[in-house]
Protein backbone atom coordinates (compact mmCIF):
# COMPACT_ATOMS: atom_id res chain seq x y z
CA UNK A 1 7.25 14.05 5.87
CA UNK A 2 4.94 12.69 3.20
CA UNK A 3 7.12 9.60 3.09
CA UNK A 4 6.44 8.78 6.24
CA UNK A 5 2.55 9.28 6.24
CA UNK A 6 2.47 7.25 2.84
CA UNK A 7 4.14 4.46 4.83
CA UNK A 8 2.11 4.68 8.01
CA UNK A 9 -0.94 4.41 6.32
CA UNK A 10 0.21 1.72 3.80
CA UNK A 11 1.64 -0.12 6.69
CA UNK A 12 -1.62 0.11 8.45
CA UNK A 13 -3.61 -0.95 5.89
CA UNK A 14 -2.06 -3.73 4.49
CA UNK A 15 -1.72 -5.23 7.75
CA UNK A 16 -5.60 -4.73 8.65
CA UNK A 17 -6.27 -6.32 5.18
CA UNK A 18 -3.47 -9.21 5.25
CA UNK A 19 -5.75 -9.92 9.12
CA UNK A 20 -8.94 -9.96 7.63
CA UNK A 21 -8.20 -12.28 4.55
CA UNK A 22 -5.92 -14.25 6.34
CA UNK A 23 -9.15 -15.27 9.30
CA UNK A 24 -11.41 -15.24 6.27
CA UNK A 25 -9.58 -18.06 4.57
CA UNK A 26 -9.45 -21.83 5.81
CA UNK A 27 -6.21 -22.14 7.92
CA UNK A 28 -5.14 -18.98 7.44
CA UNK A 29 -2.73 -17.65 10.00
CA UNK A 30 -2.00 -13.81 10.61
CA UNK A 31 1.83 -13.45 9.56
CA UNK A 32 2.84 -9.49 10.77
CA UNK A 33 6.29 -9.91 8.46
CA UNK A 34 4.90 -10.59 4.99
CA UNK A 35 2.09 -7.72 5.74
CA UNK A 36 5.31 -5.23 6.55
CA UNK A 37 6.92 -6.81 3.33
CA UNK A 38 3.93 -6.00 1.14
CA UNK A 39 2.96 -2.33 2.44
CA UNK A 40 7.13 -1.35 2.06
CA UNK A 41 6.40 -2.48 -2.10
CA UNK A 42 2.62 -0.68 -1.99
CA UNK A 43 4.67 2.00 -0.27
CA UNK A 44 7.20 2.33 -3.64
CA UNK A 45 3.97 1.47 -6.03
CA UNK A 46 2.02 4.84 -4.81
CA UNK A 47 5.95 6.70 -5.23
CA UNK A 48 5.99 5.33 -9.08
CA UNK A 49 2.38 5.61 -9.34
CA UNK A 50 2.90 9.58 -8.67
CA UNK A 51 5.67 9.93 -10.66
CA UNK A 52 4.54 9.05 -13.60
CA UNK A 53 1.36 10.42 -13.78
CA UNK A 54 1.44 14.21 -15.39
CA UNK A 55 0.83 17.14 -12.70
CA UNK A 56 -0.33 19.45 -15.92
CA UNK A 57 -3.67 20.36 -17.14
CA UNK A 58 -4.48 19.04 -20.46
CA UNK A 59 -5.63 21.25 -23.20
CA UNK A 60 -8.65 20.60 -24.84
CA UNK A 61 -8.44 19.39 -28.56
């Protein structure tokens, strides 16, 4: 279930960001595909990003 939630809200936010750069810039046109392209690879970023940072405490030196 967390997959799914990590998508849904990287799908929702990539698309609300790839909207408001894409009317901020000249000529810009919303395009719904590349924004579902992107939050799919954010998606597998945060999955790596998780995975490789350590879950255990770290001792003091």
């Amino acid at each position: 279930m967390r997959y799914f939630w990590t998508f849904f809200w990287a799908f929702l936010l990539v698309q609300m960001l790839s909207y408001v750069v894409s009317s901020m810039t000249v000529g810009g046109v919303f395009d719904f595909k590349a924004g579902a392209i992107i939050s799919v690879g954010v998606t597998i970023l945060i999955f790596i990003a998780t995975a490789v940072i350590p879950n255990e405490p770290v001792e003091k030196h």
